[in-house]
PDB file of N, CA and C in Angstrom:
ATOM      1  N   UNK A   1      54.024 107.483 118.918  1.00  0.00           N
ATOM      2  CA  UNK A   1      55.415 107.889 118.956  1.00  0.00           C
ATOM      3  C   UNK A   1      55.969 107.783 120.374  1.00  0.00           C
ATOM      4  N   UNK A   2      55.049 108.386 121.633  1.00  0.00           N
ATOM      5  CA  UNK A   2      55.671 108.157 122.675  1.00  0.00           C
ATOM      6  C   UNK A   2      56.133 106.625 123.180  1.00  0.00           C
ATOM      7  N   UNK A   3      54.627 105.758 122.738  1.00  0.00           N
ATOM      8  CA  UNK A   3      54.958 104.232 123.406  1.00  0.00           C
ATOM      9  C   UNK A   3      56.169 103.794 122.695  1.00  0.00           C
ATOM     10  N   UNK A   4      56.743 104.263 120.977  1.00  0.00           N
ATOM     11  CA  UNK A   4      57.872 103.799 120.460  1.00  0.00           C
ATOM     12  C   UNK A   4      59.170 104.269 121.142  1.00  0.00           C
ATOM     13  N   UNK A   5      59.028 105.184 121.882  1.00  0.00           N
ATOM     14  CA  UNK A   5      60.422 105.854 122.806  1.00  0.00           C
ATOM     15  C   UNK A   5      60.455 105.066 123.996  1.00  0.00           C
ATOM     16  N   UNK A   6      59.266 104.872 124.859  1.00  0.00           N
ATOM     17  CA  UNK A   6      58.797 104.233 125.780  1.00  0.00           C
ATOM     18  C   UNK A   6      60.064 102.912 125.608  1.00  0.00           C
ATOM     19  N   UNK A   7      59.352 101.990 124.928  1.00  0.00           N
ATOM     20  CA  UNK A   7      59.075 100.649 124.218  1.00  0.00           C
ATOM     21  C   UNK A   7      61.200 100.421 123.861  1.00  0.00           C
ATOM     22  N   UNK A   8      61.561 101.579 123.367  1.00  0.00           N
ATOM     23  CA  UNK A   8      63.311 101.932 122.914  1.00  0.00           C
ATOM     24  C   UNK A   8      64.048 101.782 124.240  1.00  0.00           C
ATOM     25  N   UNK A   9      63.592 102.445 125.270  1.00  0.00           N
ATOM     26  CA  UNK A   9      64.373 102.745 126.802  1.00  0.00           C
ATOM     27  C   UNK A   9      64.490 101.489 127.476  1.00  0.00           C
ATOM     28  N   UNK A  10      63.330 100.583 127.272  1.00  0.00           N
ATOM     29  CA  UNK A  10      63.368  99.271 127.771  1.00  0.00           C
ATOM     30  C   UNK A  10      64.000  98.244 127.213  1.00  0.00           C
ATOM     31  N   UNK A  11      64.665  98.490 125.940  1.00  0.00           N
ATOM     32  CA  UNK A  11      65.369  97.322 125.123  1.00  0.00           C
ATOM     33  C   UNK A  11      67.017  98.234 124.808  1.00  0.00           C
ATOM     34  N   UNK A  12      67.046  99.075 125.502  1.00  0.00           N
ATOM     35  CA  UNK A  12      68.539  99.712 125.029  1.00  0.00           C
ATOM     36  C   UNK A  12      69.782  98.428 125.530  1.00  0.00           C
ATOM     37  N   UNK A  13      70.553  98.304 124.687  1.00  0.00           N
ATOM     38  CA  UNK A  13      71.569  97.307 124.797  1.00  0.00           C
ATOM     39  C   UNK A  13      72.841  97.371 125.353  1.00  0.00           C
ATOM     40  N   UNK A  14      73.160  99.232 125.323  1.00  0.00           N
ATOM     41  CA  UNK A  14      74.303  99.558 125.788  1.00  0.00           C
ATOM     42  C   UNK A  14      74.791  99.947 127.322  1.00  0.00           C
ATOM     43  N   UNK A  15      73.427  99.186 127.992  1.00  0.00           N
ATOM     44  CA  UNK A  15      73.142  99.965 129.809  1.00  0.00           C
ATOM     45  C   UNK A  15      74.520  98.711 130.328  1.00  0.00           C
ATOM     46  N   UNK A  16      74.296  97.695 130.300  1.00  0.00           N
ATOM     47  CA  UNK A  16      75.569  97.159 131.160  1.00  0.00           C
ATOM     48  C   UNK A  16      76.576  96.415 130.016  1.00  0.00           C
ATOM     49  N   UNK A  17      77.761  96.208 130.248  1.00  0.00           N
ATOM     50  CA  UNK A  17      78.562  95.387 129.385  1.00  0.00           C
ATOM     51  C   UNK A  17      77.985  93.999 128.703  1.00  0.00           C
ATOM     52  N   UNK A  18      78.500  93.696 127.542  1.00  0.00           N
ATOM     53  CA  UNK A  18      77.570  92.899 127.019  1.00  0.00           C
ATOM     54  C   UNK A  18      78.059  91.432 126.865  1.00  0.00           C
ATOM     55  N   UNK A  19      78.084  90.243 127.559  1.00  0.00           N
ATOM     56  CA  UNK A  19      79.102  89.061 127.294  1.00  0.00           C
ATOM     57  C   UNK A  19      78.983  88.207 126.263  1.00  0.00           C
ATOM     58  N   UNK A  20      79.597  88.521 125.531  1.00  0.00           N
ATOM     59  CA  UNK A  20      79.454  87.659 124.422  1.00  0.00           C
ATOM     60  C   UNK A  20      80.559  86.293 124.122  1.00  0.00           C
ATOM     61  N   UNK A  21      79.984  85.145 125.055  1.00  0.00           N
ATOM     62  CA  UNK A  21      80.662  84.008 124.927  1.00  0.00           C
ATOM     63  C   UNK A  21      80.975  83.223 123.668  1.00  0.00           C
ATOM     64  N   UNK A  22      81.083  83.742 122.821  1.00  0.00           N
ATOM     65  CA  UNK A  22      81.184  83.420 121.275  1.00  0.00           C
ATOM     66  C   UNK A  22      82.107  84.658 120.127  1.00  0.00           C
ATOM     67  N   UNK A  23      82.585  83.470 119.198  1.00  0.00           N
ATOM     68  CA  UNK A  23      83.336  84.857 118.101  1.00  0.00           C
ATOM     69  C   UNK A  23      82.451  85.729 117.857  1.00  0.00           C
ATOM     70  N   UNK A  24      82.949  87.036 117.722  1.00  0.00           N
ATOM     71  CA  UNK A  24      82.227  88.463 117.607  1.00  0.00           C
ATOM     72  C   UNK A  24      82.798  88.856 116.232  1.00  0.00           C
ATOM     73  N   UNK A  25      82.236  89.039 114.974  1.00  0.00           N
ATOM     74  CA  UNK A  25      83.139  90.319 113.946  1.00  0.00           C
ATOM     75  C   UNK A  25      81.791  91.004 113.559  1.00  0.00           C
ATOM     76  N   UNK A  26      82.786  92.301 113.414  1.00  0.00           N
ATOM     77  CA  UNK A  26      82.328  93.387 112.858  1.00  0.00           C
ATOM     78  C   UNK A  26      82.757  93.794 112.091  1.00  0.00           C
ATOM     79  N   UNK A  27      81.962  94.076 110.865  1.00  0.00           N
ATOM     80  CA  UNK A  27      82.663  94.520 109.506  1.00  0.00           C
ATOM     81  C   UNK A  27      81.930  96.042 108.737  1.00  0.00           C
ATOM     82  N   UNK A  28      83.046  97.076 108.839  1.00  0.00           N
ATOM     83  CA  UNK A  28      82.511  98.327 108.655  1.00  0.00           C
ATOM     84  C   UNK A  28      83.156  98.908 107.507  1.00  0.00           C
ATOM     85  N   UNK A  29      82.507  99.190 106.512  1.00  0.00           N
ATOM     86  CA  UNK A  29      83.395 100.593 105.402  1.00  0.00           C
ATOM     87  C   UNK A  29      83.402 101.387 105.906  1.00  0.00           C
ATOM     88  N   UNK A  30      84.380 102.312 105.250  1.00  0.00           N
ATOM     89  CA  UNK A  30      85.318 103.229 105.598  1.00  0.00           C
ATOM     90  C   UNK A  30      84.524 104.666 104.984  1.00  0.00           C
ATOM     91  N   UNK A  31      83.263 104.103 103.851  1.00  0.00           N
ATOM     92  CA  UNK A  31      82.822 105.030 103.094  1.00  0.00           C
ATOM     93  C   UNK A  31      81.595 104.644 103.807  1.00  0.00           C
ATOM     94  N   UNK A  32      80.769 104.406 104.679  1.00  0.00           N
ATOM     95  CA  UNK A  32      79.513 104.157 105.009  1.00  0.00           C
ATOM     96  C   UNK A  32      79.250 105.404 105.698  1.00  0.00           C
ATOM     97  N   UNK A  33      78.053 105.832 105.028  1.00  0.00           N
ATOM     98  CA  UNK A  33      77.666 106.874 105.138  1.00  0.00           C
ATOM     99  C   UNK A  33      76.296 106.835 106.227  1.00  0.00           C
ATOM    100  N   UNK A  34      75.719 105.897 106.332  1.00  0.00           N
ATOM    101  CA  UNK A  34      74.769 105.707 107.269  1.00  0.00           C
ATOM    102  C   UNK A  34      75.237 104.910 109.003  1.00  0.00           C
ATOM    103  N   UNK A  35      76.395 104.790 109.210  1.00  0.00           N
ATOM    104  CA  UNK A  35      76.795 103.946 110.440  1.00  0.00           C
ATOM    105  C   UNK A  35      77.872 104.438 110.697  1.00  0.00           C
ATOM    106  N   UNK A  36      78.238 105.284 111.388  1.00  0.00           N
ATOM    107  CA  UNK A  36      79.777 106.294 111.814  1.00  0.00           C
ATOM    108  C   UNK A  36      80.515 104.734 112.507  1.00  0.00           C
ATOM    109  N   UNK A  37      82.210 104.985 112.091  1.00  0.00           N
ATOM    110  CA  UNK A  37      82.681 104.356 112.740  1.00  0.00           C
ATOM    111  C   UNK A  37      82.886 104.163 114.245  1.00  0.00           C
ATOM    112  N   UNK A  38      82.200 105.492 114.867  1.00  0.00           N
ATOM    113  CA  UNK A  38      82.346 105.449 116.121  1.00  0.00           C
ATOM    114  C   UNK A  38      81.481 104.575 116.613  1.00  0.00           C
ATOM    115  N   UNK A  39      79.867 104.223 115.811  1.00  0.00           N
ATOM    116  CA  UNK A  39      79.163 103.194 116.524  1.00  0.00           C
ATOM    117  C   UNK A  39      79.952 101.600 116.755  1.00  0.00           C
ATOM    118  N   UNK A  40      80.492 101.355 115.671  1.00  0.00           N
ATOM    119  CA  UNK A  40      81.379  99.838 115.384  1.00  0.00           C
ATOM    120  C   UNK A  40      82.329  99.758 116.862  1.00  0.00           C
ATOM    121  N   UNK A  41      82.951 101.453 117.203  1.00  0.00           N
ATOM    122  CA  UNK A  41      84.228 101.501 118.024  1.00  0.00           C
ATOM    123  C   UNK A  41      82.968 100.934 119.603  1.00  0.00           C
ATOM    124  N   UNK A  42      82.548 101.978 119.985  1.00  0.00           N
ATOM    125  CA  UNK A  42      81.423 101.739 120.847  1.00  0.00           C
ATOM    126  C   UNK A  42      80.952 100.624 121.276  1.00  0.00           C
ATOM    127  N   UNK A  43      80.478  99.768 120.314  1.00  0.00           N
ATOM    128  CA  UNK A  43      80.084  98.027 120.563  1.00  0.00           C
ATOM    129  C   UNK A  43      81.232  97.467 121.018  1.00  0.00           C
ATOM    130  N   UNK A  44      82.765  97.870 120.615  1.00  0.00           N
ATOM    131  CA  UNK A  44      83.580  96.945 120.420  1.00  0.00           C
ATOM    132  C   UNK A  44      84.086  97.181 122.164  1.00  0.00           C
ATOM    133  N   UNK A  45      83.971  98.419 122.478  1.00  0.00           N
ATOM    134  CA  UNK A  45      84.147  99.066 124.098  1.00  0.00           C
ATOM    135  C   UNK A  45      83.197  98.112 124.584  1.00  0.00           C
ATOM    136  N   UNK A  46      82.292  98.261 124.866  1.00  0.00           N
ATOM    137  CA  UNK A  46      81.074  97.633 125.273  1.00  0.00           C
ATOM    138  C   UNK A  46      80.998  96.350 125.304  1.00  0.00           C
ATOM    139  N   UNK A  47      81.097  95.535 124.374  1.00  0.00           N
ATOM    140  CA  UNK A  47      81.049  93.921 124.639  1.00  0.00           C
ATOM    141  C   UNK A  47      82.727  93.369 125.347  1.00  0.00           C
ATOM    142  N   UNK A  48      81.973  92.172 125.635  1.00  0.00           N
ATOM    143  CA  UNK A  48      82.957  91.253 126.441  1.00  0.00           C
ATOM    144  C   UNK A  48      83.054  90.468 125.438  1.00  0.00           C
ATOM    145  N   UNK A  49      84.553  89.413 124.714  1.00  0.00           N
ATOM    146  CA  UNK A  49      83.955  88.086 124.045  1.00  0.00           C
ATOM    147  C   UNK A  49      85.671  88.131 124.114  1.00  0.00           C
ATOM    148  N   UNK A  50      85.520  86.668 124.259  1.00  0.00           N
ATOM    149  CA  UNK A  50      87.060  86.233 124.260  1.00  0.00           C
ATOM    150  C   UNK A  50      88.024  86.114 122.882  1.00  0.00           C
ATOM    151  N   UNK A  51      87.204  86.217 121.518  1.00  0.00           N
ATOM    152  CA  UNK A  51      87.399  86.186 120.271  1.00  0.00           C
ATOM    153  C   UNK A  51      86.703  87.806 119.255  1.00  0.00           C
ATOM    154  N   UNK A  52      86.467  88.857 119.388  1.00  0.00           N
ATOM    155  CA  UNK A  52      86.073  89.608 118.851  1.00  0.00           C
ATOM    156  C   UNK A  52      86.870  90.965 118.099  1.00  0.00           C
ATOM    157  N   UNK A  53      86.741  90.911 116.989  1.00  0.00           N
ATOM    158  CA  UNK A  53      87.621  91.844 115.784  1.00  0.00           C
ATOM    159  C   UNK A  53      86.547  92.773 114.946  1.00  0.00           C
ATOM    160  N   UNK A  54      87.447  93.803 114.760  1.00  0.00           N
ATOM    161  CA  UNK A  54      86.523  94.866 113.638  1.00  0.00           C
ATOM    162  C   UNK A  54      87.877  94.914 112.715  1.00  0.00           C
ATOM    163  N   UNK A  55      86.680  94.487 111.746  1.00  0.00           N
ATOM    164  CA  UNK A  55      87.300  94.663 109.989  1.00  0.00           C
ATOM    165  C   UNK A  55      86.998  95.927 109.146  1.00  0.00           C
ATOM    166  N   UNK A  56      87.768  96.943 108.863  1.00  0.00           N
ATOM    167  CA  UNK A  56      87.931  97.953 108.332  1.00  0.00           C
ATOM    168  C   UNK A  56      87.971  97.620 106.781  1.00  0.00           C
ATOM    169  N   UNK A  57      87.053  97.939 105.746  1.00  0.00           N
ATOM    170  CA  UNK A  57      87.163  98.023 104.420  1.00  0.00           C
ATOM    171  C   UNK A  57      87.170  98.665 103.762  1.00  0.00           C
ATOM    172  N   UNK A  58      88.050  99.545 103.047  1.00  0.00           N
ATOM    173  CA  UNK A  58      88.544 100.778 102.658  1.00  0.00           C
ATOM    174  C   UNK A  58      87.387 100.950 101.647  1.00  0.00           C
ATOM    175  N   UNK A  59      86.540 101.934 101.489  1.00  0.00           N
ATOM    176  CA  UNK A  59      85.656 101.966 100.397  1.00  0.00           C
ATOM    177  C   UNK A  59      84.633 101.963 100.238  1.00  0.00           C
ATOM    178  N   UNK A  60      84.384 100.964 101.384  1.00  0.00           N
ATOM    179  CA  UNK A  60      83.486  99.981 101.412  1.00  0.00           C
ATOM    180  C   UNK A  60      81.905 100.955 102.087  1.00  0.00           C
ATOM    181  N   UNK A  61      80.895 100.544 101.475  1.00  0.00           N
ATOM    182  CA  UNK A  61      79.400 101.768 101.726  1.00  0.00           C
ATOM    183  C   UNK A  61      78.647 100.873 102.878  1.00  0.00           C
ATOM    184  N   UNK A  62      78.031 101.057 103.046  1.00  0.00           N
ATOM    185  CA  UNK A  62      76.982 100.737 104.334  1.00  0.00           C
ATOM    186  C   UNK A  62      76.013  99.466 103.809  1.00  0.00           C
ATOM    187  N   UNK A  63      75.988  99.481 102.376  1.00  0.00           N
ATOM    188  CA  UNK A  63      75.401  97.988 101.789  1.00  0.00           C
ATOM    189  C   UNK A  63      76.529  96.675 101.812  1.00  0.00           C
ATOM    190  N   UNK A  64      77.756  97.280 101.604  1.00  0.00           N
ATOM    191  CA  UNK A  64      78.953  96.012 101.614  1.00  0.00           C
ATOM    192  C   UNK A  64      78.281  94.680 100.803  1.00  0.00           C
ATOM    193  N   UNK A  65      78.237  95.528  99.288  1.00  0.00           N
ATOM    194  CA  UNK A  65      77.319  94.745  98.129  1.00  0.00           C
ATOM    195  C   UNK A  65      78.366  94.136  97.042  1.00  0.00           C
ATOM    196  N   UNK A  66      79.277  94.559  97.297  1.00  0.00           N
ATOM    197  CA  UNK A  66      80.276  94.317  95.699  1.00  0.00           C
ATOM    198  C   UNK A  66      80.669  92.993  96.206  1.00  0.00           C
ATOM    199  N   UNK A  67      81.625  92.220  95.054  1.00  0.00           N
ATOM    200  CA  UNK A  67      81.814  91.174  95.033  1.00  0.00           C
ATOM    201  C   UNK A  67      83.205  91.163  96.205  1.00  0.00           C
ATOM    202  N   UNK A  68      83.777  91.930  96.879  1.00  0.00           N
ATOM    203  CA  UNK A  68      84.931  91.803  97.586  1.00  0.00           C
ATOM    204  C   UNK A  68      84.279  91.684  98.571  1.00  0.00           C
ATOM    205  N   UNK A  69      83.476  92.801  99.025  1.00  0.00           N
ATOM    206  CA  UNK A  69      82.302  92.561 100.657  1.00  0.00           C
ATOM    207  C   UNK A  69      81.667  91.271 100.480  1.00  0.00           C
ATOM    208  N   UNK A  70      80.985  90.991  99.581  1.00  0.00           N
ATOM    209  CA  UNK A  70      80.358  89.703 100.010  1.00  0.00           C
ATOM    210  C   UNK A  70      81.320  88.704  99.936  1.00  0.00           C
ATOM    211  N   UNK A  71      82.196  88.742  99.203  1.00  0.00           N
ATOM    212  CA  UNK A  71      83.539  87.090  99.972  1.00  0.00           C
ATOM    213  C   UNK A  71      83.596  87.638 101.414  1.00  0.00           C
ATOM    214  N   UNK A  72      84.001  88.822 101.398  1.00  0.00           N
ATOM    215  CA  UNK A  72      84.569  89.121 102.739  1.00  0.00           C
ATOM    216  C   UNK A  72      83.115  88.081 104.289  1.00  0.00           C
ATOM    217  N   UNK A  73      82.416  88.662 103.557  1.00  0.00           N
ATOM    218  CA  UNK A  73      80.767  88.650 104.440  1.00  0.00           C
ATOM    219  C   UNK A  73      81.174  86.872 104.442  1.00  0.00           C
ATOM    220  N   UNK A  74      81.220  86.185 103.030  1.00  0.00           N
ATOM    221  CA  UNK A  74      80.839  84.630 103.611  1.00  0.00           C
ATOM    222  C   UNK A  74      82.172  84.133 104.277  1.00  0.00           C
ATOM    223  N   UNK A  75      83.188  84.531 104.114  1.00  0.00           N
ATOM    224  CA  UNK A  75      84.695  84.450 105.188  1.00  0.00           C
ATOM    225  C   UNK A  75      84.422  84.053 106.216  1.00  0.00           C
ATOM    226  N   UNK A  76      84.094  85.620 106.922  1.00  0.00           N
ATOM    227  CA  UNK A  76      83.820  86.327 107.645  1.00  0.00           C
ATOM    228  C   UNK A  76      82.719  85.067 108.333  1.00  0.00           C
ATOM    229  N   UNK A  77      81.619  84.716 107.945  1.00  0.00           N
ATOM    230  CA  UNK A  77      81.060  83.362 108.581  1.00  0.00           C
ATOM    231  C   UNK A  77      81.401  82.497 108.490  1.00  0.00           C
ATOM    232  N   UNK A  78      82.049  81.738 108.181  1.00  0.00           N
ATOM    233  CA  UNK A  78      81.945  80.778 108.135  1.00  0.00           C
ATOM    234  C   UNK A  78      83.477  80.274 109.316  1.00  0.00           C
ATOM    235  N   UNK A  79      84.580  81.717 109.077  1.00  0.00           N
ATOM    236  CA  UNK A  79      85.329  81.354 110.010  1.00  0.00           C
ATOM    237  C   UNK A  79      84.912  81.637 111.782  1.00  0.00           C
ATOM    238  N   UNK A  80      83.503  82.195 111.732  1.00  0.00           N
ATOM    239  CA  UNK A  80      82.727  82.563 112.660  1.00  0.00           C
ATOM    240  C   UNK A  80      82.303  81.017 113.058  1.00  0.00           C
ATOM    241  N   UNK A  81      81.376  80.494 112.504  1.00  0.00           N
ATOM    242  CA  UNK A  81      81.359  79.137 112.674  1.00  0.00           C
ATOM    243  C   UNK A  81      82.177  78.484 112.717  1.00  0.00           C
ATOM    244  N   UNK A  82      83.232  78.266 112.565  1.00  0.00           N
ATOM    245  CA  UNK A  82      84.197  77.355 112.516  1.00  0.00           C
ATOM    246  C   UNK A  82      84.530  77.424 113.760  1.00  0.00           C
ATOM    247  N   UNK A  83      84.792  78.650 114.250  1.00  0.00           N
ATOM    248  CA  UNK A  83      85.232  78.635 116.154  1.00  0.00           C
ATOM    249  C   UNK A  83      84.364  78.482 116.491  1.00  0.00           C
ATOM    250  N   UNK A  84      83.315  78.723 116.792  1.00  0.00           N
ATOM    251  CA  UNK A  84      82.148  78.347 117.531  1.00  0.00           C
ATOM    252  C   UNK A  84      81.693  76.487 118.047  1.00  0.00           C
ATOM    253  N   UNK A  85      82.326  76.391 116.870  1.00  0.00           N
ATOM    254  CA  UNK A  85      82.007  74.575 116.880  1.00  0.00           C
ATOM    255  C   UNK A  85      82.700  74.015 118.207  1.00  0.00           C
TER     256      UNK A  85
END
């Protein structure tokens, strides 16, 4: 348990700003019960990227399993890829 805390301190992601030279999305329900929106807000403070958005889905649980999340999910990539190119 200690070397797993150890092992955590050395890979934390949030110590300096994060540059992300590429489209960024983030896609969070509104009903997710395992991921507070404040973590989504946090990353979004935290990174740098010249293209990066958070998508709010009213309803929507922490699996983002139904048939509206997953269009949303392959959208969501493919217009990710599309800028990237």
């Amino acid at each position: 348990t200690r070397r797993l805390i150890e092992d955590g301190r050395e890979h934390l992601v949030l110590r300096a700003p994060m540059s992300l030279p590429f489209p960024v999305r983030f896609l969070q329900g509104t009903a997710d019960m395992d991921v507070d929106l404040s973590v989504a807000l946090a990353l979004l403070d935290h990174a740098e990227s010249p293209d990066m958005r958070l998508t709010l889905v009213d309803g929507a649980d922490h699996r983002f399993s139904d048939e509206d999340c997953l269009a949303l999910i392959e959208t969501t990539v493919d217009e990710v890829i599309s800028r990237a190119a």
